[in-house]
C-alpha atoms as a PDB file:
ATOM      1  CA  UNK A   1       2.794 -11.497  15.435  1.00  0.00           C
ATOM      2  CA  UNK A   2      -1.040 -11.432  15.924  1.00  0.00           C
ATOM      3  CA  UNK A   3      -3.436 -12.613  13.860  1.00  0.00           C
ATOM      4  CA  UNK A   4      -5.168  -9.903  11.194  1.00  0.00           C
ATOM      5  CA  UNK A   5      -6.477  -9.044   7.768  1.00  0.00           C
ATOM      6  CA  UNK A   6      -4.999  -7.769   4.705  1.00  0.00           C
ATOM      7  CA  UNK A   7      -5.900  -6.219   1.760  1.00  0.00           C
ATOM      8  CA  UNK A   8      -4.627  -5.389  -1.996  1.00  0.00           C
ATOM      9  CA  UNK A   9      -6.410  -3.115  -3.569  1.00  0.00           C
ATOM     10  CA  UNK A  10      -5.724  -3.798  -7.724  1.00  0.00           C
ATOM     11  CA  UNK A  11      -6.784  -0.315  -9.687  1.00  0.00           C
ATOM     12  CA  UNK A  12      -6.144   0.596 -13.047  1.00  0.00           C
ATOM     13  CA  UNK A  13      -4.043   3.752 -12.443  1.00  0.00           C
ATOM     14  CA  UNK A  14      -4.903   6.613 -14.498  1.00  0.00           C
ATOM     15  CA  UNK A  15      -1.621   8.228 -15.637  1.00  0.00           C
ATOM     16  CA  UNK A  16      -1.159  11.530 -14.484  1.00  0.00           C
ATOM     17  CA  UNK A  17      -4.261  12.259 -12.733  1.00  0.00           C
ATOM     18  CA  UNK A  18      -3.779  12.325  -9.127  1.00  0.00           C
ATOM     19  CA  UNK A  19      -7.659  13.259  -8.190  1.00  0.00           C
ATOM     20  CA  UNK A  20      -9.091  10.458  -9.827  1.00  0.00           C
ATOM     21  CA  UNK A  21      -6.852   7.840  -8.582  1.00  0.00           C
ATOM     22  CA  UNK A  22      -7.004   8.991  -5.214  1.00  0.00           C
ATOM     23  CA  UNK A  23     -11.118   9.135  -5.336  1.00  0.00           C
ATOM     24  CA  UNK A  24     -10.704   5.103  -6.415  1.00  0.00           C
ATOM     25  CA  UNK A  25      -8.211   4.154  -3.894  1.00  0.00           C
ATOM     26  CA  UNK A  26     -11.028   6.070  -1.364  1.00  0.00           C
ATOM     27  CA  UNK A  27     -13.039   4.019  -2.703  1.00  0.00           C
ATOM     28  CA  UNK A  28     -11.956   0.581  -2.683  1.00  0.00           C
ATOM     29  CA  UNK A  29     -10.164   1.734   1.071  1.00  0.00           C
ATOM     30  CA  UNK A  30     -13.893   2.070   2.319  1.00  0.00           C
ATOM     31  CA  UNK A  31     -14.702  -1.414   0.869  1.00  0.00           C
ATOM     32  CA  UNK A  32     -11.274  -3.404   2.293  1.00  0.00           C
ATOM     33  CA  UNK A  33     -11.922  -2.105   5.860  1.00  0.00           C
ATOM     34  CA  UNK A  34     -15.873  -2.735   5.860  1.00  0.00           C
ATOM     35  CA  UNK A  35     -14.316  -6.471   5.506  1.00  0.00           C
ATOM     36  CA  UNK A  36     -12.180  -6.168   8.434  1.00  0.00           C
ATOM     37  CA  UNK A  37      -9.195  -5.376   6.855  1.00  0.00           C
ATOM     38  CA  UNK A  38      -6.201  -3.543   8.853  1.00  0.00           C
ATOM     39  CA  UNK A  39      -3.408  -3.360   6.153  1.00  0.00           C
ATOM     40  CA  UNK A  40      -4.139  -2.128   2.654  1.00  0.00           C
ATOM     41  CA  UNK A  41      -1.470  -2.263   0.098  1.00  0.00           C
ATOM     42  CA  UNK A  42      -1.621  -0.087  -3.187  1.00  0.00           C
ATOM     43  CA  UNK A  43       0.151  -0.407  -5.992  1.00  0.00           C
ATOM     44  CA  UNK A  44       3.264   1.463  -7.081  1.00  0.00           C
ATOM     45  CA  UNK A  45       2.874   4.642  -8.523  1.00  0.00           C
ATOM     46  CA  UNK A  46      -1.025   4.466  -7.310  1.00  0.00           C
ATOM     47  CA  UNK A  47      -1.386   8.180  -7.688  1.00  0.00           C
ATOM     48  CA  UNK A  48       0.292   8.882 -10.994  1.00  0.00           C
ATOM     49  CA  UNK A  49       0.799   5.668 -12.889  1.00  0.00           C
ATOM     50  CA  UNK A  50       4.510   5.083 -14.065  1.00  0.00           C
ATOM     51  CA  UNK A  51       5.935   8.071 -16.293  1.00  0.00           C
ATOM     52  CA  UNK A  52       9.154   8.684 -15.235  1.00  0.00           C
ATOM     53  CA  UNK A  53       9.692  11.388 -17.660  1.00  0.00           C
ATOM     54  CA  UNK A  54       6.993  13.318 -16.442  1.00  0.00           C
ATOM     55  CA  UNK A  55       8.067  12.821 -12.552  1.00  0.00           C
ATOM     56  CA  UNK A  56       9.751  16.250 -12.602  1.00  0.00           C
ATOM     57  CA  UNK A  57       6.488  17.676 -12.640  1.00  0.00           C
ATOM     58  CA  UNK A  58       4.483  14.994 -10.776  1.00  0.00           C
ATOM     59  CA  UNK A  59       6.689  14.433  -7.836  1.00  0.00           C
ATOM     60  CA  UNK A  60       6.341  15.600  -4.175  1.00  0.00           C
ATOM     61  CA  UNK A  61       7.556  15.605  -0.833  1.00  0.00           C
ATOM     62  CA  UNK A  62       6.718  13.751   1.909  1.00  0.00           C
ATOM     63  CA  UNK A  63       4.940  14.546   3.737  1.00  0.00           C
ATOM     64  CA  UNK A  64       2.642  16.435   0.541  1.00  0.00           C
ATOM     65  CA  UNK A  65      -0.501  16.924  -1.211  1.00  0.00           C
ATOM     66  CA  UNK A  66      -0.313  12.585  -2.140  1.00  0.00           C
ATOM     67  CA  UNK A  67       0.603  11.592   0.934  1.00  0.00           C
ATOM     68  CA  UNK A  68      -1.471  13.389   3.033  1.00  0.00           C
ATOM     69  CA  UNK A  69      -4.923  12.179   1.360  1.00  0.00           C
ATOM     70  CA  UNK A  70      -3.514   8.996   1.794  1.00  0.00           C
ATOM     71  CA  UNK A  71      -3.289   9.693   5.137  1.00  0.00           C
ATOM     72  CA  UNK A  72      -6.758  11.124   5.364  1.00  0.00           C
ATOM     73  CA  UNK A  73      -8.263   8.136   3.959  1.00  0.00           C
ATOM     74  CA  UNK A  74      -6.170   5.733   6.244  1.00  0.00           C
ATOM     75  CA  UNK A  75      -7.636   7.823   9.283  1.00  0.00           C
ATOM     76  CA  UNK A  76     -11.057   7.536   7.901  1.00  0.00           C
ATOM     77  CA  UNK A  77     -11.118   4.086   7.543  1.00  0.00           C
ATOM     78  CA  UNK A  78      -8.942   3.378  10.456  1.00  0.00           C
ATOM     79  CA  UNK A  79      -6.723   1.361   8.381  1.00  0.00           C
ATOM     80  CA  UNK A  80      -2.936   0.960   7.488  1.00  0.00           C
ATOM     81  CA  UNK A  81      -2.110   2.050   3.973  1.00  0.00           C
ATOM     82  CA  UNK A  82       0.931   1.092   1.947  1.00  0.00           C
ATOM     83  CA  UNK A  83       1.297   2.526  -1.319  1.00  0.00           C
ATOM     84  CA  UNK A  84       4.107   3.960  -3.606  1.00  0.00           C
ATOM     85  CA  UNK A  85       4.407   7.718  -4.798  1.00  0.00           C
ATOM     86  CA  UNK A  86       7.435   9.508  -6.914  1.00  0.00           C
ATOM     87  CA  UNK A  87       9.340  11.756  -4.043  1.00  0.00           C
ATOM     88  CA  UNK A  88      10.967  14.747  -4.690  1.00  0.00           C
ATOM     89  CA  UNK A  89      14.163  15.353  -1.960  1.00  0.00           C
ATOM     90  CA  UNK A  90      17.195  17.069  -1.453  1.00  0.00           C
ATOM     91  CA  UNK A  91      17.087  17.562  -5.827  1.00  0.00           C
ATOM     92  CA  UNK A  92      16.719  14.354  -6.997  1.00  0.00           C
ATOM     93  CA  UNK A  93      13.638  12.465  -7.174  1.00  0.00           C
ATOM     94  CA  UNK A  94      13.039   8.775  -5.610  1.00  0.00           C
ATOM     95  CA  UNK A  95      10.128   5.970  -6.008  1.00  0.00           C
ATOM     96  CA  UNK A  96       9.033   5.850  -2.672  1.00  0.00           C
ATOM     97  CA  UNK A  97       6.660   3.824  -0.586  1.00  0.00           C
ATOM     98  CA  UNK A  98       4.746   4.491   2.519  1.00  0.00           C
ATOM     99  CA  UNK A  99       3.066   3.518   5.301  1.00  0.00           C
ATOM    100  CA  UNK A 100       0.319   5.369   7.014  1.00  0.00           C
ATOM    101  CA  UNK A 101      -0.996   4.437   9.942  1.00  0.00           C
ATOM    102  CA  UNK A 102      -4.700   4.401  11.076  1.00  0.00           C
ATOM    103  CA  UNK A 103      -4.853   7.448  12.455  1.00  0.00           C
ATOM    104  CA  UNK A 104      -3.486   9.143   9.190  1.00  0.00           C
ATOM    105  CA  UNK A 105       0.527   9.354  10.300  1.00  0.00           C
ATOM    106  CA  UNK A 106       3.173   8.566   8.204  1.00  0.00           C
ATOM    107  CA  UNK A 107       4.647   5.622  10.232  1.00  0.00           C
ATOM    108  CA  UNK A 108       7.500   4.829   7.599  1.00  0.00           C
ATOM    109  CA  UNK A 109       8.983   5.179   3.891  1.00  0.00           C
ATOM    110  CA  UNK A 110      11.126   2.927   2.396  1.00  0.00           C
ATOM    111  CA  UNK A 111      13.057   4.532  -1.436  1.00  0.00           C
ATOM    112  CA  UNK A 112      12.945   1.852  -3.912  1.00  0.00           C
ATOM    113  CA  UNK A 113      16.480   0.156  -3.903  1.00  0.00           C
ATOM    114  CA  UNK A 114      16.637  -1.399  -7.574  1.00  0.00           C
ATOM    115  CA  UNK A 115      15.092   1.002 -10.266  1.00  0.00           C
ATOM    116  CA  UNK A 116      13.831  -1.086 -13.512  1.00  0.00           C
ATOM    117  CA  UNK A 117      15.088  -0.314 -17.046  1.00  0.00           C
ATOM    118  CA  UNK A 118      13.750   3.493 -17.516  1.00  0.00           C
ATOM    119  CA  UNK A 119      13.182   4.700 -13.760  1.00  0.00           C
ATOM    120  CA  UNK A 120      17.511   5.031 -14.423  1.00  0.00           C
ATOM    121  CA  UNK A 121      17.068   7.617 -16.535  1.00  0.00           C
ATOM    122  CA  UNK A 122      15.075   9.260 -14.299  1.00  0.00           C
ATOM    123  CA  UNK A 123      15.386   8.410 -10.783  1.00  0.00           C
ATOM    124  CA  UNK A 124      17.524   7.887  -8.132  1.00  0.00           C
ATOM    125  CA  UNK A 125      18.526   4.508  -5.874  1.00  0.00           C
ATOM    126  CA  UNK A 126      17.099   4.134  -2.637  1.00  0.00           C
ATOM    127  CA  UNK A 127      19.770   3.250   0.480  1.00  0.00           C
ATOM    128  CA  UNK A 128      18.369   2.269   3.011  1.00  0.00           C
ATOM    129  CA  UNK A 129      15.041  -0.836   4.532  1.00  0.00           C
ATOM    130  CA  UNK A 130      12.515   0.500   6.395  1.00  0.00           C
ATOM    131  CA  UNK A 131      10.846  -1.512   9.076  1.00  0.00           C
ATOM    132  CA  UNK A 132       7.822  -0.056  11.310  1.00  0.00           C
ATOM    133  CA  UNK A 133       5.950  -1.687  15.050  1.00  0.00           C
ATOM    134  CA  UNK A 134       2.862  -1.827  14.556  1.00  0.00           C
ATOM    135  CA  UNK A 135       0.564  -3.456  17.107  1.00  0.00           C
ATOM    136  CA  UNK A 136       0.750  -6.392  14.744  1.00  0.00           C
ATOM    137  CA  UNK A 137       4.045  -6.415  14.670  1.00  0.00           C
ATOM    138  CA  UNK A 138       7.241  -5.620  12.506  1.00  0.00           C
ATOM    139  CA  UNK A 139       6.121  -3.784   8.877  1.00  0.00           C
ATOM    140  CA  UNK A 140       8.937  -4.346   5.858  1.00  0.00           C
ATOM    141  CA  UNK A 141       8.556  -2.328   2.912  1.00  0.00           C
ATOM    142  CA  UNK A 142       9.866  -2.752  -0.783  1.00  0.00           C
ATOM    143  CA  UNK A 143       9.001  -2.210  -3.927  1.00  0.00           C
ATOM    144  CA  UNK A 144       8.180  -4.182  -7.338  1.00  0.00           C
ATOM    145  CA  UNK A 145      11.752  -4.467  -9.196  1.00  0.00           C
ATOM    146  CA  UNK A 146      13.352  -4.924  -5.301  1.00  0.00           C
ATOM    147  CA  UNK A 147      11.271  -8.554  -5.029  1.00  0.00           C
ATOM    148  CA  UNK A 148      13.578  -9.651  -8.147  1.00  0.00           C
ATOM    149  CA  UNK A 149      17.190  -9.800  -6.114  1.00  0.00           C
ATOM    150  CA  UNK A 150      17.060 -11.882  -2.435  1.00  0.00           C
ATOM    151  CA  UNK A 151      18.514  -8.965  -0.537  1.00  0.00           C
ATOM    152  CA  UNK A 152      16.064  -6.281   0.501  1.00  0.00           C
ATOM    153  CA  UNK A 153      13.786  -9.176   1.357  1.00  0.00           C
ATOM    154  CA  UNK A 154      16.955 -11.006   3.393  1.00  0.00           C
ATOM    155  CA  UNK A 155      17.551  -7.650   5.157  1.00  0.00           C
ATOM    156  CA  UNK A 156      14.332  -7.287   6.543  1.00  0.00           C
ATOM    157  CA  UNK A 157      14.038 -10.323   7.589  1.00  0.00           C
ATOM    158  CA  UNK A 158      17.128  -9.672   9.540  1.00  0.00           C
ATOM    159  CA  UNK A 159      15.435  -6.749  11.297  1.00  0.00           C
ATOM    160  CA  UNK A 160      12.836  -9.136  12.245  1.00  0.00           C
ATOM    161  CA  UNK A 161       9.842  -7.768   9.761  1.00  0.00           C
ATOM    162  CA  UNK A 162       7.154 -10.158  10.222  1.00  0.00           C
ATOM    163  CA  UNK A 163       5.190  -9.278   6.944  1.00  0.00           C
ATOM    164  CA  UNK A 164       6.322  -7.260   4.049  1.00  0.00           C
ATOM    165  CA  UNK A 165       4.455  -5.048   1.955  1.00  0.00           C
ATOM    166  CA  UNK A 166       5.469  -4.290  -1.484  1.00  0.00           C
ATOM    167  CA  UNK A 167       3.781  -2.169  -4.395  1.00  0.00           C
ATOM    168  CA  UNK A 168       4.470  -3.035  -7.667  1.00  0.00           C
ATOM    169  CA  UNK A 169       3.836  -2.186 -11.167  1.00  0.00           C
ATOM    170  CA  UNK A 170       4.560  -5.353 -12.407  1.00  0.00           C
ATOM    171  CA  UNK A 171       4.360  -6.090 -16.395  1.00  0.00           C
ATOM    172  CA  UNK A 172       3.406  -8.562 -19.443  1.00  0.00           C
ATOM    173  CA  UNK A 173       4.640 -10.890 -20.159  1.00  0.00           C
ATOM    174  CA  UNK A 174       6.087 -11.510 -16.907  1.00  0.00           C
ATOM    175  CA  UNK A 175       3.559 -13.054 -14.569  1.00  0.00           C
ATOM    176  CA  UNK A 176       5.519 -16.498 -13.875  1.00  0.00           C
ATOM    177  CA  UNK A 177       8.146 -14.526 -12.856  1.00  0.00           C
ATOM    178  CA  UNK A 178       6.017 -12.425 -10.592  1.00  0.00           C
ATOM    179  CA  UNK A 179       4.755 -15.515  -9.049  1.00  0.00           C
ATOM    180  CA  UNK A 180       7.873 -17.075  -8.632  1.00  0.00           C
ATOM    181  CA  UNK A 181       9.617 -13.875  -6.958  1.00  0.00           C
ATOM    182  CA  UNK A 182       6.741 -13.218  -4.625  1.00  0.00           C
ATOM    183  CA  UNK A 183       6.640 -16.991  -3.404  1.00  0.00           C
ATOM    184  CA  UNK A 184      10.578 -16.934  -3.451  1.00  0.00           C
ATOM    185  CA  UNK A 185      11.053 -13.918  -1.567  1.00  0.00           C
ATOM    186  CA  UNK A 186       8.557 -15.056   1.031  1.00  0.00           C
ATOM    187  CA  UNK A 187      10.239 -18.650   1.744  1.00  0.00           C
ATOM    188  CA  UNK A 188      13.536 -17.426   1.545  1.00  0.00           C
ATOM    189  CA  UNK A 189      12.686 -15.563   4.544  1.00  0.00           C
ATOM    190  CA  UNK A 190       9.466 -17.390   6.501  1.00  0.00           C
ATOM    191  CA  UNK A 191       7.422 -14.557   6.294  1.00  0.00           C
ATOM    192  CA  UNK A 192       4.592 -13.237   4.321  1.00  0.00           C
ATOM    193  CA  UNK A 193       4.695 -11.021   1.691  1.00  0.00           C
ATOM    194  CA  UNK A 194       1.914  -8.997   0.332  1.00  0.00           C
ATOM    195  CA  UNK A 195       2.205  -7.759  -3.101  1.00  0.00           C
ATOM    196  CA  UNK A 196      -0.393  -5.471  -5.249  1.00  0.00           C
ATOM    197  CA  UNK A 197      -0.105  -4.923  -8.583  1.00  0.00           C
ATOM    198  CA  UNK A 198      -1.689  -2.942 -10.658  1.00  0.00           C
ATOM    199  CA  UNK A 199      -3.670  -3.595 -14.427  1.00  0.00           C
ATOM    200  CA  UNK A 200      -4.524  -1.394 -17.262  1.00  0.00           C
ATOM    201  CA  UNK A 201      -1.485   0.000 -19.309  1.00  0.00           C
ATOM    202  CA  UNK A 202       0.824   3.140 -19.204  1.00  0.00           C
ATOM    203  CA  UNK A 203       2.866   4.531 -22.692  1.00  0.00           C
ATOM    204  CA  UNK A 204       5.100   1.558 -22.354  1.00  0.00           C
ATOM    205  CA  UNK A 205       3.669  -1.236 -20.484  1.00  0.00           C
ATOM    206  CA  UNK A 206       1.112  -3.497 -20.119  1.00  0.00           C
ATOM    207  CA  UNK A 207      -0.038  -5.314 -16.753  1.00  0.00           C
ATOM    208  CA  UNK A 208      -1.575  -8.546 -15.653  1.00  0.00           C
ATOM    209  CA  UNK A 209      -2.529  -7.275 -11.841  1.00  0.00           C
ATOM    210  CA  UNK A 210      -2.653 -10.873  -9.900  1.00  0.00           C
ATOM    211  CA  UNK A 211      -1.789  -9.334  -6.828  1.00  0.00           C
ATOM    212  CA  UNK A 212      -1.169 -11.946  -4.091  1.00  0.00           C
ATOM    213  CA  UNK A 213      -0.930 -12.379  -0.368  1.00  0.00           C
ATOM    214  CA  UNK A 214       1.785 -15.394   0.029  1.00  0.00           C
ATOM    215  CA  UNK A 215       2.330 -17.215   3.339  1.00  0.00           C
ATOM    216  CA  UNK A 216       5.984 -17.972   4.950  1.00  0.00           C
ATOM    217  CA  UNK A 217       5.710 -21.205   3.086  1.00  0.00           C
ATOM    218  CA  UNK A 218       5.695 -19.419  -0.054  1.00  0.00           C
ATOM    219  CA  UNK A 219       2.670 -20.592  -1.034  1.00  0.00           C
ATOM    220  CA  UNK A 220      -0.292 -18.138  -2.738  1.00  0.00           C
ATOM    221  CA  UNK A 221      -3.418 -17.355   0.073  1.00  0.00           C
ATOM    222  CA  UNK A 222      -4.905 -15.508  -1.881  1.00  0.00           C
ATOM    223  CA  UNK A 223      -4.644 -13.923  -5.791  1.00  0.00           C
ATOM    224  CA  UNK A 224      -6.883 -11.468  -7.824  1.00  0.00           C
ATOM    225  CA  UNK A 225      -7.629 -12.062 -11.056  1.00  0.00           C
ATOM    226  CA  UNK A 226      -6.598  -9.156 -13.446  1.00  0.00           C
ATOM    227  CA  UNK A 227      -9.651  -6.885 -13.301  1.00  0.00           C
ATOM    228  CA  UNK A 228      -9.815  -3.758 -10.352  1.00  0.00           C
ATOM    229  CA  UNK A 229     -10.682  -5.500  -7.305  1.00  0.00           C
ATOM    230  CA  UNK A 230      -9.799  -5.349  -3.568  1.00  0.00           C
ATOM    231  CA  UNK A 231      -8.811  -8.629  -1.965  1.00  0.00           C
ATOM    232  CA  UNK A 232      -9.020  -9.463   1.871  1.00  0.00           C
ATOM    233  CA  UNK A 233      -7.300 -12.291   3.324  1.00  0.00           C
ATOM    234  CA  UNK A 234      -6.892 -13.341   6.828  1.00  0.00           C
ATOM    235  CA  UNK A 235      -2.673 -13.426   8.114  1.00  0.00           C
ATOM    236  CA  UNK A 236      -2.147 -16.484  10.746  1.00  0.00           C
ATOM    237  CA  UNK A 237       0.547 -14.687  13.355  1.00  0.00           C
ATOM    238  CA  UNK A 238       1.767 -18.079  13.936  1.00  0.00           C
ATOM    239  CA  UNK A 239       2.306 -19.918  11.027  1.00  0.00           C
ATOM    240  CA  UNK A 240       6.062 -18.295  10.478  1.00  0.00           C
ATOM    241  CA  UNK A 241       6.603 -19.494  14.351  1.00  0.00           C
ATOM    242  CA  UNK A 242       5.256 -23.081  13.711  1.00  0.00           C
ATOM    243  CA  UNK A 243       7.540 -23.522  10.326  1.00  0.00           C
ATOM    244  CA  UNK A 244      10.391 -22.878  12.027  1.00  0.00           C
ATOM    245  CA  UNK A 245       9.596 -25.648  14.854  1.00  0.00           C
ATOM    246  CA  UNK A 246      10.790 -27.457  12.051  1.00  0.00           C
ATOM    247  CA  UNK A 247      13.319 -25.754   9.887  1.00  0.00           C
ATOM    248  CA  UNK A 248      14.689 -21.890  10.316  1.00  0.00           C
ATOM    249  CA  UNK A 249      16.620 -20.981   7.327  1.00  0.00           C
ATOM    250  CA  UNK A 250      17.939 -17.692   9.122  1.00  0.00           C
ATOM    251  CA  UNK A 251      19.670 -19.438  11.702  1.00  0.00           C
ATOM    252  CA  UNK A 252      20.739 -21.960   9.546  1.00  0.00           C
ATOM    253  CA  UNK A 253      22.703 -20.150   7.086  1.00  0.00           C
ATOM    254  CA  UNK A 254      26.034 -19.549   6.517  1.00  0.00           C
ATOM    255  CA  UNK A 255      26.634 -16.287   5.544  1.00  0.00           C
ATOM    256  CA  UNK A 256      30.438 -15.803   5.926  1.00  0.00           C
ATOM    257  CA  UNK A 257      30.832 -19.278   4.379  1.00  0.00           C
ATOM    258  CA  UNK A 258      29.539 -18.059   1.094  1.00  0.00           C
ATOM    259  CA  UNK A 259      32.279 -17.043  -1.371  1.00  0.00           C
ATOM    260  CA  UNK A 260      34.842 -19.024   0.702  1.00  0.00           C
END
C-alpha cells in the first residue's frame, strides 16, 4: 500500500435536510483536500441524520440525487469520498455506504451488516463486504454497529483490504467502547481503520464525534475532539508490512481449530 492522507470530516447532521448537509460536507471536502487529503470519510447517515422512521420517505437509490452530489463534490475536489446514505432497493430499504472515487464514480457500496436497536424496525441486513483497488490499494467498507462484532472487519481483511473506512453514528454514553472497537477491530486485523463520527443529536440520541484514524497497531493517529471539524492524517503504506516482520495474526490463526 502507498503512502497517503486521510480525512474525517465530523458534522453535526441536520436531520432531514439533505441540501444543507450536503452544502457542509462541500464544504469541509474543499478544506480536507486543500490539505492533501485523498480519502474523506463521512459519517453515517451524513445526508439525513438517523430517522429510521422517516427513511421511507428519505431513502434513494444508488446511484440518486445523494449520491450523485457526493460524487460531484468528490470530482471537484479530486478526492475519494466514503459516506453512508439510507438505500432504497428491490422494496426494502438498506443503510448503505459508499465510495466515490475522484473523478465522481461510484467505485463501491457496502449494506450495513448489523443494524442497531431501531434500524430493525426499519431496515434491512446487509449480505455481503465490499472491497475496492484503488491506486492506494485495497478499500474495506463497514459501518458503525458492524465495528462492534470481529467479523466484517476479519472478512476484509481476508480479501486483503489494506485500510477500512467506516461511517458511524456512534452515541453517548458509549465513547470507551467506541475507542476500544475501533482500536480492536484494527489490531485484530493489522490494518488501519478510519472511523468518522458524527456530533450534535437526533430524536433519540446524543453523540460525542471523536472520530479517529487508528494504525494496524491499534493505536489512535489521530482523534477530533467533539466539535465539527475535518481531520487530516498522513497513512504509512508500510507500517502493516513491518508489524508483521514480527507477528501476522492472519496466518497464525486457527480457524478450524476453534469450536473443536
Amino acid at each position: 500500500m502507498k503512502n497517503f492522507k486521510v480525512a474525517v470530516a465530523q458534522i453535526d447532521v441536520k436531520l432531514g435536510d439533505k441540501e444543507a448537509n450536503i452544502k457542509k460536507i462541500a464544504e469541509l471536502s474543499s478544506a480536507a483536500s486543500k490539505q492533501g487529503a485523498d480519502f474523506i470519510c463521512l459519517p453515517e447517515y451524513f445526508s439525513t441524520g438517523s430517522i429510521p422512521e422517516q427513511f421511507g420517505k428519505l431513502a434513494e437509490p444508488i446511484p440518486g440525487y445523494a449520491v450523485n452530489r457526493l460524487g460531484a463534490v468528490a470530482g471537484e475536489n479530486g478526492v475519494h469520498i466514503v459516506a453512508s446514505i439510507p438505500e432504497k432497493a428491490d422494496g426494502k430499504i438498506y443503510n448503505t455506504a459508499v465510495l466515490m472515487g475522484p473523478n465522481g464514480e461510484l467505485l463501491a457500496k457496502c449494506r450495513k451488516i448489523h443494524l442497531f436497536m431501531g434500524e430493525r424496525d426499519y431496515l434491512a441486513h446487509g449480505k455481503e463486504c465490499a472491497v475496492a483497488d484503488t491506486k492506494f490499494g485495497k478499500i474495506g467498507l463497514m459501518v458503525c454497529y458492524d465495528a462492534a462484532f470481529p467479523e466484517v472487519a476479519r472478512e476484509l481483511a481476508l480479501r486483503d483490504a489494506d485500510i477500512i473506512f467506516m461511517p458511524a453514528n456512534w452515541p453517548d454514553p458509549f465513547l470507551p467502547q467506541w475507542r476500544l472497537a475501533t482500536g480492536a477491530r484494527a489490531l485484530d486485523n493489522q490494518i488501519w481503520l478510519v472511523a468518522a463520527n458524527r456530533i450534535g443529536a437526533d430524536n433519540k440520541f446524543t453523540y460525542f464525534g471523536r472520530s479517529r484514524i487508528v494504525s494496524p497497531y491499534g493505536d489512535s493517529v489521530a482523534e477530533c475532539g467533539e466539535r465539527e471539524e475535518v481531520l487530516v492524517a498522513a497513512v504509512d503504506g508500510k507500517a502493516a508490512e513491518e508489524f508483521k516482520k514480527t507477528v501476522d495474526f492472519l496466518k497464525d490463526r486457527q480457524p478450524k481449530l476453534v469450536g473443536k
